[in-house]
C-alpha atoms as a PDB file:
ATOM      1  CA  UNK A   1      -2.929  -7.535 -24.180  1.00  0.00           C
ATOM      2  CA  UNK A   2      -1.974 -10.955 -25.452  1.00  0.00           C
ATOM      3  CA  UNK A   3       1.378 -12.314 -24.782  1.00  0.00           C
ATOM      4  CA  UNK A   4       3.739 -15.342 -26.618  1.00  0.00           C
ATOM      5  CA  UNK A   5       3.112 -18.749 -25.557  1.00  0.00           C
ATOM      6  CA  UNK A   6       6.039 -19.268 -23.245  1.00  0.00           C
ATOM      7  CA  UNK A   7       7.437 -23.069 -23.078  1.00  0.00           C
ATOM      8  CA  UNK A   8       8.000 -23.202 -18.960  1.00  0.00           C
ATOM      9  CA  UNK A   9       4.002 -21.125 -18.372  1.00  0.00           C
ATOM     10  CA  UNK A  10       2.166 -24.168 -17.433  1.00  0.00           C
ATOM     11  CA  UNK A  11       4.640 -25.239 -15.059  1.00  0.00           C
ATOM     12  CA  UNK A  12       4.955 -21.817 -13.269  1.00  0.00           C
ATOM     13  CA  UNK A  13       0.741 -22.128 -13.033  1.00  0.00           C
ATOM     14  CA  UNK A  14       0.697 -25.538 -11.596  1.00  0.00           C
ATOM     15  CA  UNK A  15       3.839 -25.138  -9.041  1.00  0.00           C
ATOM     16  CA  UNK A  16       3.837 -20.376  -8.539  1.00  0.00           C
ATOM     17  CA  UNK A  17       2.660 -20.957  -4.607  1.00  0.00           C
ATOM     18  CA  UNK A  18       1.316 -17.339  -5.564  1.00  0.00           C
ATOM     19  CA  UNK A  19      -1.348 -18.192  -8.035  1.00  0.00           C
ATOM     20  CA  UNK A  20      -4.370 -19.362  -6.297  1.00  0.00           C
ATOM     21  CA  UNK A  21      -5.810 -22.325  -7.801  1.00  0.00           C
ATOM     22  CA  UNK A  22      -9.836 -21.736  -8.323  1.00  0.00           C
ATOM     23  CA  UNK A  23     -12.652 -24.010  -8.236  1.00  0.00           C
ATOM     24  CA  UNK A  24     -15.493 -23.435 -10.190  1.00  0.00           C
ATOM     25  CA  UNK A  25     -17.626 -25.065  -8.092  1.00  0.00           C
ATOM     26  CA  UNK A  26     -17.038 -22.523  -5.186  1.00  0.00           C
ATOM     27  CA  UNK A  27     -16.288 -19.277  -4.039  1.00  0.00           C
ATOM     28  CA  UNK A  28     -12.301 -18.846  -3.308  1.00  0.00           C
ATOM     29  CA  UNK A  29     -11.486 -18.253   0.644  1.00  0.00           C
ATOM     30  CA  UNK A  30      -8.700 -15.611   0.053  1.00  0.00           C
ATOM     31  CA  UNK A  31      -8.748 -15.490   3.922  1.00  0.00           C
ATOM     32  CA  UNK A  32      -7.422 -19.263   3.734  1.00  0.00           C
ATOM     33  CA  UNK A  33      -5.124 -18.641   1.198  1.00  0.00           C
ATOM     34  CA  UNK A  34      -3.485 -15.279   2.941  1.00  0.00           C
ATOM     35  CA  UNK A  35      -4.021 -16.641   6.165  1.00  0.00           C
ATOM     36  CA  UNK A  36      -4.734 -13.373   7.532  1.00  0.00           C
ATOM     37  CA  UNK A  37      -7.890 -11.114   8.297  1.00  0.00           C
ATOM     38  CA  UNK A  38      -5.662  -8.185   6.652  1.00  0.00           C
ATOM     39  CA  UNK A  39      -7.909  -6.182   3.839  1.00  0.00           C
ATOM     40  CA  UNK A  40      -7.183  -7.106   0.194  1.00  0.00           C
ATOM     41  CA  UNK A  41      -6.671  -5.208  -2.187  1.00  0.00           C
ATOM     42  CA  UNK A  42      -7.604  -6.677  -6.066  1.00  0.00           C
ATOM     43  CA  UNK A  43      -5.932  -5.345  -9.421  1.00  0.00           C
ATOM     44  CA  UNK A  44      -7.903  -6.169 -12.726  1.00  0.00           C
ATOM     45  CA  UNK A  45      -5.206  -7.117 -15.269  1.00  0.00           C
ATOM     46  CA  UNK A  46      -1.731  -7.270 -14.215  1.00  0.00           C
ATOM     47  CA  UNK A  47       0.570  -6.756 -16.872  1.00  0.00           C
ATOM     48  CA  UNK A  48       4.155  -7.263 -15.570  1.00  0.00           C
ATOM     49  CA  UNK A  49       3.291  -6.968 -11.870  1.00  0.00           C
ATOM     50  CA  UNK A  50       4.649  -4.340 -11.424  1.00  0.00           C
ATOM     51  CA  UNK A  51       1.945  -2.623  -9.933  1.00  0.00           C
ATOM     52  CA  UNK A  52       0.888  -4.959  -7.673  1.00  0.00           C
ATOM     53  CA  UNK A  53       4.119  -5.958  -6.233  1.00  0.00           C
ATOM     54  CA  UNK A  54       4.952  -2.765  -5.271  1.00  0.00           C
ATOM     55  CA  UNK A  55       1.924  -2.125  -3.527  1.00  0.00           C
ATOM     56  CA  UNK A  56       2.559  -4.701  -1.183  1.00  0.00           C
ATOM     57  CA  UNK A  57       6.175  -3.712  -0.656  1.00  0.00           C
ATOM     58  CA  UNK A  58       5.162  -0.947   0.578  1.00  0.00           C
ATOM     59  CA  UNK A  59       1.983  -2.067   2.763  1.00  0.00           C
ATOM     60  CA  UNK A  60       2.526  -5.267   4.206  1.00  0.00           C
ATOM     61  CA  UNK A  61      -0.506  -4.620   6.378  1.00  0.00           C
ATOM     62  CA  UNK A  62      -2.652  -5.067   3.413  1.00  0.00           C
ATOM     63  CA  UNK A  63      -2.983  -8.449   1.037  1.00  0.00           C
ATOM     64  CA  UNK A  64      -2.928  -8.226  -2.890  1.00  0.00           C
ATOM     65  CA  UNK A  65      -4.041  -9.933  -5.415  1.00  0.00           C
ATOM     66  CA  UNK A  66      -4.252  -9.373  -9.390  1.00  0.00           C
ATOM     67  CA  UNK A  67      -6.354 -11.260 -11.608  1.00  0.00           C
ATOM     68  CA  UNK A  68      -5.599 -11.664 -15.478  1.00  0.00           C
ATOM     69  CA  UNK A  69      -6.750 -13.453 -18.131  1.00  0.00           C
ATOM     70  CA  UNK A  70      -4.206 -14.555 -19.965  1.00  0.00           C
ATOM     71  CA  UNK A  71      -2.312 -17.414 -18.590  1.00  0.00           C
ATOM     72  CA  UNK A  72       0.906 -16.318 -20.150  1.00  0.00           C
ATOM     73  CA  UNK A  73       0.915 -12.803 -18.414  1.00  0.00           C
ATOM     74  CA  UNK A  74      -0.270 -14.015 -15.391  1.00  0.00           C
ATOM     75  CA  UNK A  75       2.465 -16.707 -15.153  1.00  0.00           C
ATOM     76  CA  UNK A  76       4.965 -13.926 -16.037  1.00  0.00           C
ATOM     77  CA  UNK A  77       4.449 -11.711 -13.674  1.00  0.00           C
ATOM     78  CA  UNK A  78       3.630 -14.397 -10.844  1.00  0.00           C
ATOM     79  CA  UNK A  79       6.933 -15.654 -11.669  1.00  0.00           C
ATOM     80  CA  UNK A  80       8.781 -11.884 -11.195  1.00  0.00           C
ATOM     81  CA  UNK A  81       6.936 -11.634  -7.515  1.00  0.00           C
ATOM     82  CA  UNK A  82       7.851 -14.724  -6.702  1.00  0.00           C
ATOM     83  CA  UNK A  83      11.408 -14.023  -7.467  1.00  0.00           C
ATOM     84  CA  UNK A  84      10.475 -10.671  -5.610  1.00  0.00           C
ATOM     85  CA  UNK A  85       9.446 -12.987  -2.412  1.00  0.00           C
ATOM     86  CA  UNK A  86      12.374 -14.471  -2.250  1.00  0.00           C
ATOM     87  CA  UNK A  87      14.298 -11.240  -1.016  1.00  0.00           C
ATOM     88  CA  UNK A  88      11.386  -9.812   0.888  1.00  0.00           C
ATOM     89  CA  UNK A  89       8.055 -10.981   1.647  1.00  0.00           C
ATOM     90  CA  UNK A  90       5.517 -10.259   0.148  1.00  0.00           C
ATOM     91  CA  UNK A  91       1.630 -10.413   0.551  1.00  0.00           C
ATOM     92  CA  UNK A  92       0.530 -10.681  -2.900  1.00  0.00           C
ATOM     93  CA  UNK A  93      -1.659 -13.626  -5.004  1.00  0.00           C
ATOM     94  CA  UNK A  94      -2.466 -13.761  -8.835  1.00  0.00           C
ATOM     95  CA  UNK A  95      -5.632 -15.217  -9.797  1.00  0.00           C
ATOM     96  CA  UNK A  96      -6.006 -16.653 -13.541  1.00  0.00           C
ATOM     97  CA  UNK A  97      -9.863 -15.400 -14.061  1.00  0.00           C
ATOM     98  CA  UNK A  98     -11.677 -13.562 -16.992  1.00  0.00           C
ATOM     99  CA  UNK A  99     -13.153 -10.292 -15.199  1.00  0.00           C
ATOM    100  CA  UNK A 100     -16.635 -11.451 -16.171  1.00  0.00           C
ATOM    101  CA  UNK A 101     -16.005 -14.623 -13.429  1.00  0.00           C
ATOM    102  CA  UNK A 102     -15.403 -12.289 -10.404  1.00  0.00           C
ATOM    103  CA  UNK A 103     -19.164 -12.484  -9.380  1.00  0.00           C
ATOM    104  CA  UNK A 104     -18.831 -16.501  -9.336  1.00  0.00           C
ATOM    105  CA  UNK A 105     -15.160 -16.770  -7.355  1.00  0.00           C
ATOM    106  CA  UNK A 106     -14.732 -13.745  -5.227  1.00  0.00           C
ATOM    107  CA  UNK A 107     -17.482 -13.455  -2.123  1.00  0.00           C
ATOM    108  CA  UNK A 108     -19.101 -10.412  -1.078  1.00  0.00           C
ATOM    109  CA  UNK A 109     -17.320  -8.111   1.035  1.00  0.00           C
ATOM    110  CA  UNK A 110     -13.764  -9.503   0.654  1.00  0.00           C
ATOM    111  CA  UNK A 111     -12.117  -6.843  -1.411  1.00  0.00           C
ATOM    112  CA  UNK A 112     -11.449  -3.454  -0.039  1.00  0.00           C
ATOM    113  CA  UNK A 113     -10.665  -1.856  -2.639  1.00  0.00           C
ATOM    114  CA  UNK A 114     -10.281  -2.311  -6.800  1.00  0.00           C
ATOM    115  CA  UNK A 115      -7.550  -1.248  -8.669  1.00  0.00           C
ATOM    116  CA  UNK A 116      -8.176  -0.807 -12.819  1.00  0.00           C
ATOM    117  CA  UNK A 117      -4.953   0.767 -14.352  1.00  0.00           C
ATOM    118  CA  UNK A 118      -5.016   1.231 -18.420  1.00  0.00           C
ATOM    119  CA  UNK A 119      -7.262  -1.355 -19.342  1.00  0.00           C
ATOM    120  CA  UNK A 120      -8.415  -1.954 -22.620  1.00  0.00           C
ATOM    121  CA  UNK A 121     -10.481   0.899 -23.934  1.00  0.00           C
ATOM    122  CA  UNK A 122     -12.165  -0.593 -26.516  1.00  0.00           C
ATOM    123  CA  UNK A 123     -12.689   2.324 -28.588  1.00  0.00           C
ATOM    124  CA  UNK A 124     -14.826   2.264 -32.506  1.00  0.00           C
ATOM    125  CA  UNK A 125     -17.602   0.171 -32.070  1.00  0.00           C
ATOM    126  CA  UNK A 126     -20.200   1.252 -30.164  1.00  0.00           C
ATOM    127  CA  UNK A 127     -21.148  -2.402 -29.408  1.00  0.00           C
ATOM    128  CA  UNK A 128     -17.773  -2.879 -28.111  1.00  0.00           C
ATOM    129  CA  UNK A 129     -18.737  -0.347 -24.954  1.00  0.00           C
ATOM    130  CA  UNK A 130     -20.212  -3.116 -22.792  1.00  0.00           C
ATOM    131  CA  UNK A 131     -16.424  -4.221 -22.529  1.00  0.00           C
ATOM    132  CA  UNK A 132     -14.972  -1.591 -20.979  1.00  0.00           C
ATOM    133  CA  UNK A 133     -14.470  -2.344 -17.315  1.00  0.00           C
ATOM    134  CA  UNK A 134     -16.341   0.879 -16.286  1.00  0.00           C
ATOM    135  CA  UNK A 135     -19.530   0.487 -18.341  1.00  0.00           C
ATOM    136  CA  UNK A 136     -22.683  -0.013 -16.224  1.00  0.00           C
ATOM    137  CA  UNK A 137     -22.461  -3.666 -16.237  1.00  0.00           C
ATOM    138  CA  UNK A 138     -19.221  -4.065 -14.694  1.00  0.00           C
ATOM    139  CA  UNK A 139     -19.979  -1.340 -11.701  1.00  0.00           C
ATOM    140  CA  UNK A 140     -23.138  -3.511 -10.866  1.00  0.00           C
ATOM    141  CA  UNK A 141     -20.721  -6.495 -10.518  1.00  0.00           C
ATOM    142  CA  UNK A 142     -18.408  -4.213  -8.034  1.00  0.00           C
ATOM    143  CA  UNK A 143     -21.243  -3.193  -5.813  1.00  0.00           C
ATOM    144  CA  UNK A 144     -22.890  -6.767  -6.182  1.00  0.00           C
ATOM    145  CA  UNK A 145     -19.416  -7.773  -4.452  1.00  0.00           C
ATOM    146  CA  UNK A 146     -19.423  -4.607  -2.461  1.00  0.00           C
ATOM    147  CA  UNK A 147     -16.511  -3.733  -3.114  1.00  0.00           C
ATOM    148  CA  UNK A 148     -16.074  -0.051  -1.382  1.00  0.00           C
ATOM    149  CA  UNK A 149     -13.457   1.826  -3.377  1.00  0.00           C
ATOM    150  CA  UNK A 150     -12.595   1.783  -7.527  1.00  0.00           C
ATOM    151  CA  UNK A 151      -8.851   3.431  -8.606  1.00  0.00           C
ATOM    152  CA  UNK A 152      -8.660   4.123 -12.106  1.00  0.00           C
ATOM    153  CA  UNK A 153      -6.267   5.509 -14.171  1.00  0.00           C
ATOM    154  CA  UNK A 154      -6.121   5.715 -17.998  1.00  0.00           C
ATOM    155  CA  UNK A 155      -3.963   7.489 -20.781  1.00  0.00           C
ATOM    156  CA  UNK A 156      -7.639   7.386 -23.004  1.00  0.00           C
ATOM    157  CA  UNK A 157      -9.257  10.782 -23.119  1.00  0.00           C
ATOM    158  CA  UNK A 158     -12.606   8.909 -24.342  1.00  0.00           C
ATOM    159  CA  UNK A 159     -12.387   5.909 -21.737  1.00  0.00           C
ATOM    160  CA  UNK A 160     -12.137   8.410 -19.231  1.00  0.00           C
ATOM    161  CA  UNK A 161     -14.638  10.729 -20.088  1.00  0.00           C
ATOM    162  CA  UNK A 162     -16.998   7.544 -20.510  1.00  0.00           C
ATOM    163  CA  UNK A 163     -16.256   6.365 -16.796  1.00  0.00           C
ATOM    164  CA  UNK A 164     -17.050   9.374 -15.494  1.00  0.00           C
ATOM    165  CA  UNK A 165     -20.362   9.538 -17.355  1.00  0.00           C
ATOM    166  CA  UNK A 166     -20.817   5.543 -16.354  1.00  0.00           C
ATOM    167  CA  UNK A 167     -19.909   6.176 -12.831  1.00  0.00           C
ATOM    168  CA  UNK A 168     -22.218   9.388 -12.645  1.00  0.00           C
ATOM    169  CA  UNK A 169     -25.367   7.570 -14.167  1.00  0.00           C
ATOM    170  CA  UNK A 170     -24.709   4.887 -11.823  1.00  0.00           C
ATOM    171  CA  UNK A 171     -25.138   7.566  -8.582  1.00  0.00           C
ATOM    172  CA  UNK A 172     -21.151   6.330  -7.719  1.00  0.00           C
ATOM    173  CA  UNK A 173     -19.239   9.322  -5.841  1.00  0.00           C
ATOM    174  CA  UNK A 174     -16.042  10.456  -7.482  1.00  0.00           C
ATOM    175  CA  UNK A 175     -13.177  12.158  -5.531  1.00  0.00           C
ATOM    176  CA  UNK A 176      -9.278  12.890  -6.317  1.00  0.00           C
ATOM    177  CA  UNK A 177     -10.244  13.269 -10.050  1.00  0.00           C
ATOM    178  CA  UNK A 178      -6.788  14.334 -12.465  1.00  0.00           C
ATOM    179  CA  UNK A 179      -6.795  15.775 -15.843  1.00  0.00           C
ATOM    180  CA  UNK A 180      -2.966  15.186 -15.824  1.00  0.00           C
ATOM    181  CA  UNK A 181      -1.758  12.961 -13.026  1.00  0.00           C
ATOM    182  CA  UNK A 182       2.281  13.528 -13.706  1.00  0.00           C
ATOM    183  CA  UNK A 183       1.484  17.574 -13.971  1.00  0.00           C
ATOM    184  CA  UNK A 184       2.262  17.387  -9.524  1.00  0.00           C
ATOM    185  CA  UNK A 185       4.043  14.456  -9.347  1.00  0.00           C
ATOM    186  CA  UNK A 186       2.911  12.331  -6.654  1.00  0.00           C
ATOM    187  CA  UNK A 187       5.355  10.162  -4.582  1.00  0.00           C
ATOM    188  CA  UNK A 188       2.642   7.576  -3.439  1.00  0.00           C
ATOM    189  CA  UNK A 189       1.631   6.616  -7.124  1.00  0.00           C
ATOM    190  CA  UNK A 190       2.748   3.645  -7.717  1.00  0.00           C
ATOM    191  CA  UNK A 191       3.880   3.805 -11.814  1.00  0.00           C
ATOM    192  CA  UNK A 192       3.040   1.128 -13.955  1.00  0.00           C
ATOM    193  CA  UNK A 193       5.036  -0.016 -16.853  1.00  0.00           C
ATOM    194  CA  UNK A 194       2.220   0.893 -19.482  1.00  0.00           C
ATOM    195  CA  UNK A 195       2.560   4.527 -17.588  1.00  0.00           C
ATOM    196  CA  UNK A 196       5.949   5.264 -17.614  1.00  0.00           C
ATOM    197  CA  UNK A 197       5.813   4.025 -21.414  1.00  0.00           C
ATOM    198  CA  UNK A 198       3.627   6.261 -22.665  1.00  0.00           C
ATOM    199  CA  UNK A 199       3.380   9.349 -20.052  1.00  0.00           C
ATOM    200  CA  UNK A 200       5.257  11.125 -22.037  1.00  0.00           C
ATOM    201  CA  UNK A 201       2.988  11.320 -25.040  1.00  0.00           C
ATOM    202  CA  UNK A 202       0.141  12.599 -23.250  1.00  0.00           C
ATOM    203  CA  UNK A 203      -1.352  13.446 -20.154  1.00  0.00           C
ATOM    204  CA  UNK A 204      -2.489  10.564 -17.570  1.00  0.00           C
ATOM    205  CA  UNK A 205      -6.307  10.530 -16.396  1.00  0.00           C
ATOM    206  CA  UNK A 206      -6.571   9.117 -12.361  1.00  0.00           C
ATOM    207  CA  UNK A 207      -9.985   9.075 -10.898  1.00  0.00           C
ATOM    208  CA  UNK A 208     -11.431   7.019  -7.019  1.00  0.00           C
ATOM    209  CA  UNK A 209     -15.104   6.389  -6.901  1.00  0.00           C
ATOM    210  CA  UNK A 210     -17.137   4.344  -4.311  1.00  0.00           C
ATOM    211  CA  UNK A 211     -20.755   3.212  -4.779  1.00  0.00           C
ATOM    212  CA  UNK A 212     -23.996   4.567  -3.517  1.00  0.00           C
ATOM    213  CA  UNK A 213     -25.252   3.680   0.037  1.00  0.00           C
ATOM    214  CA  UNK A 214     -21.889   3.290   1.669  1.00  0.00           C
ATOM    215  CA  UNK A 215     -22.772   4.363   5.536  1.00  0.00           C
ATOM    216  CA  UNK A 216     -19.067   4.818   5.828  1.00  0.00           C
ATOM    217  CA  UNK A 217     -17.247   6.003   2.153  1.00  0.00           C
ATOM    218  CA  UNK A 218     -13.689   5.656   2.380  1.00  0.00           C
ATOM    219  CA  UNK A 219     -11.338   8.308   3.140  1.00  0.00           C
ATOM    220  CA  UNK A 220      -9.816   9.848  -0.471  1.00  0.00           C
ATOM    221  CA  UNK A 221      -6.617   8.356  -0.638  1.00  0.00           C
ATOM    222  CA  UNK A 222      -3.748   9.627  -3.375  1.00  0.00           C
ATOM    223  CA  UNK A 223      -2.234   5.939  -3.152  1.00  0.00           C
END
């Protein structure tokens, strides 16, 4: 998803006290910049933050941050939770990072649990299936960062049915799988705007995984 170039972006990046500035030099201390111990909670790609605004409305026990690639999104939708903060707090942080940089600025053990809601499926090339944020690759960068718990919801048919083959190869566990997530609506899904966009043209796919070895998996959670 690429958005316009918007005139007043780089200011909202340099002065949003919600985007975390990164250093490539270093891992980022989200601990330092929540000032908490609280678990956080990570979102790959965060359209209009909706998403992840609303999750932490609704759990201020738990930090949040989504990281996006473009700078224009991400300075967007920084901009809406900051407006957001104003009225309410909120305990939420947008990080302006290509997914492939995780490994290099988030530490091991410092996200709880990972969020990916209708990312990109980059469907006709077969090349183009290294991409897609559940290919083999990607999972060995979740575990590498031991990261306990994937979400992952999708309106694709073939992104979904490739995940679950991914995350099967890969010996992940898969729980609270939906063929049609809106078929029993669910008051503790949290709607994004892609969702409620195109939900009615076809069913939603919603799947949790967590990788092999955990000596505690997480409890299945419908959040």
């Amino acid at each position: 998803m690429r958005a316009r170039k918007k005139k007043w972006a780089p200011a909202e990046l340099e002065n949003n006290p919600l985007i975390i500035k990164s250093d490539a030099a270093q891992a980022i201390d989200l601990k330092r910049h929540f000032g908490n111990s609280q678990p956080i909670h990570m979102e790959i790609g965060c359209g209009k933050g909706r998403f992840i605004t609303e999750c932490a409305r609704r759990n201020p026990d738990i930090n949040f941050i989504a990281v996006e690639r473009e700078s224009a999104i991400l300075a967007a939708a920084a901009r809406r939770a900051a407006q957001l903060a104003r009225e309410s707090p909120l305990s939420v942080a947008f990080l302006l990072l290509d997914v492939n940089e995780l490994a290099r600025c988030i530490p091991p053990g410092a996200i709880s649990r990972l969020y990916i809601n209708f990312c990109d499926p980059w469907p006709n090339k077969k090349k183009w299936a290294k991409r897609r944020l559940t290919h083999t690759n990607f999972l060995q960068t979740y575990e590498a960062l031991r990261i306990p718990e994937l979400h992952f919801k999708t309106d694709n048919r073939l992104l979904f049915e490739f995940s679950i083959e991914s995350l099967s190869q890969n010996r992940w566990q898969m729980h609270n799988v939906s063929l049609d997530l809106h078929a029993n609506p669910d008051e503790n899904n949290i709607v994004t705007e892609y969702e409620e966009k195109f939900s009615p043209f076809g069913p939603i796919y919603r799947l949790e995984a967590s990788p092999p070895g955990l000596i505690n998996p997480p409890i299945p959670s419908k959040i």
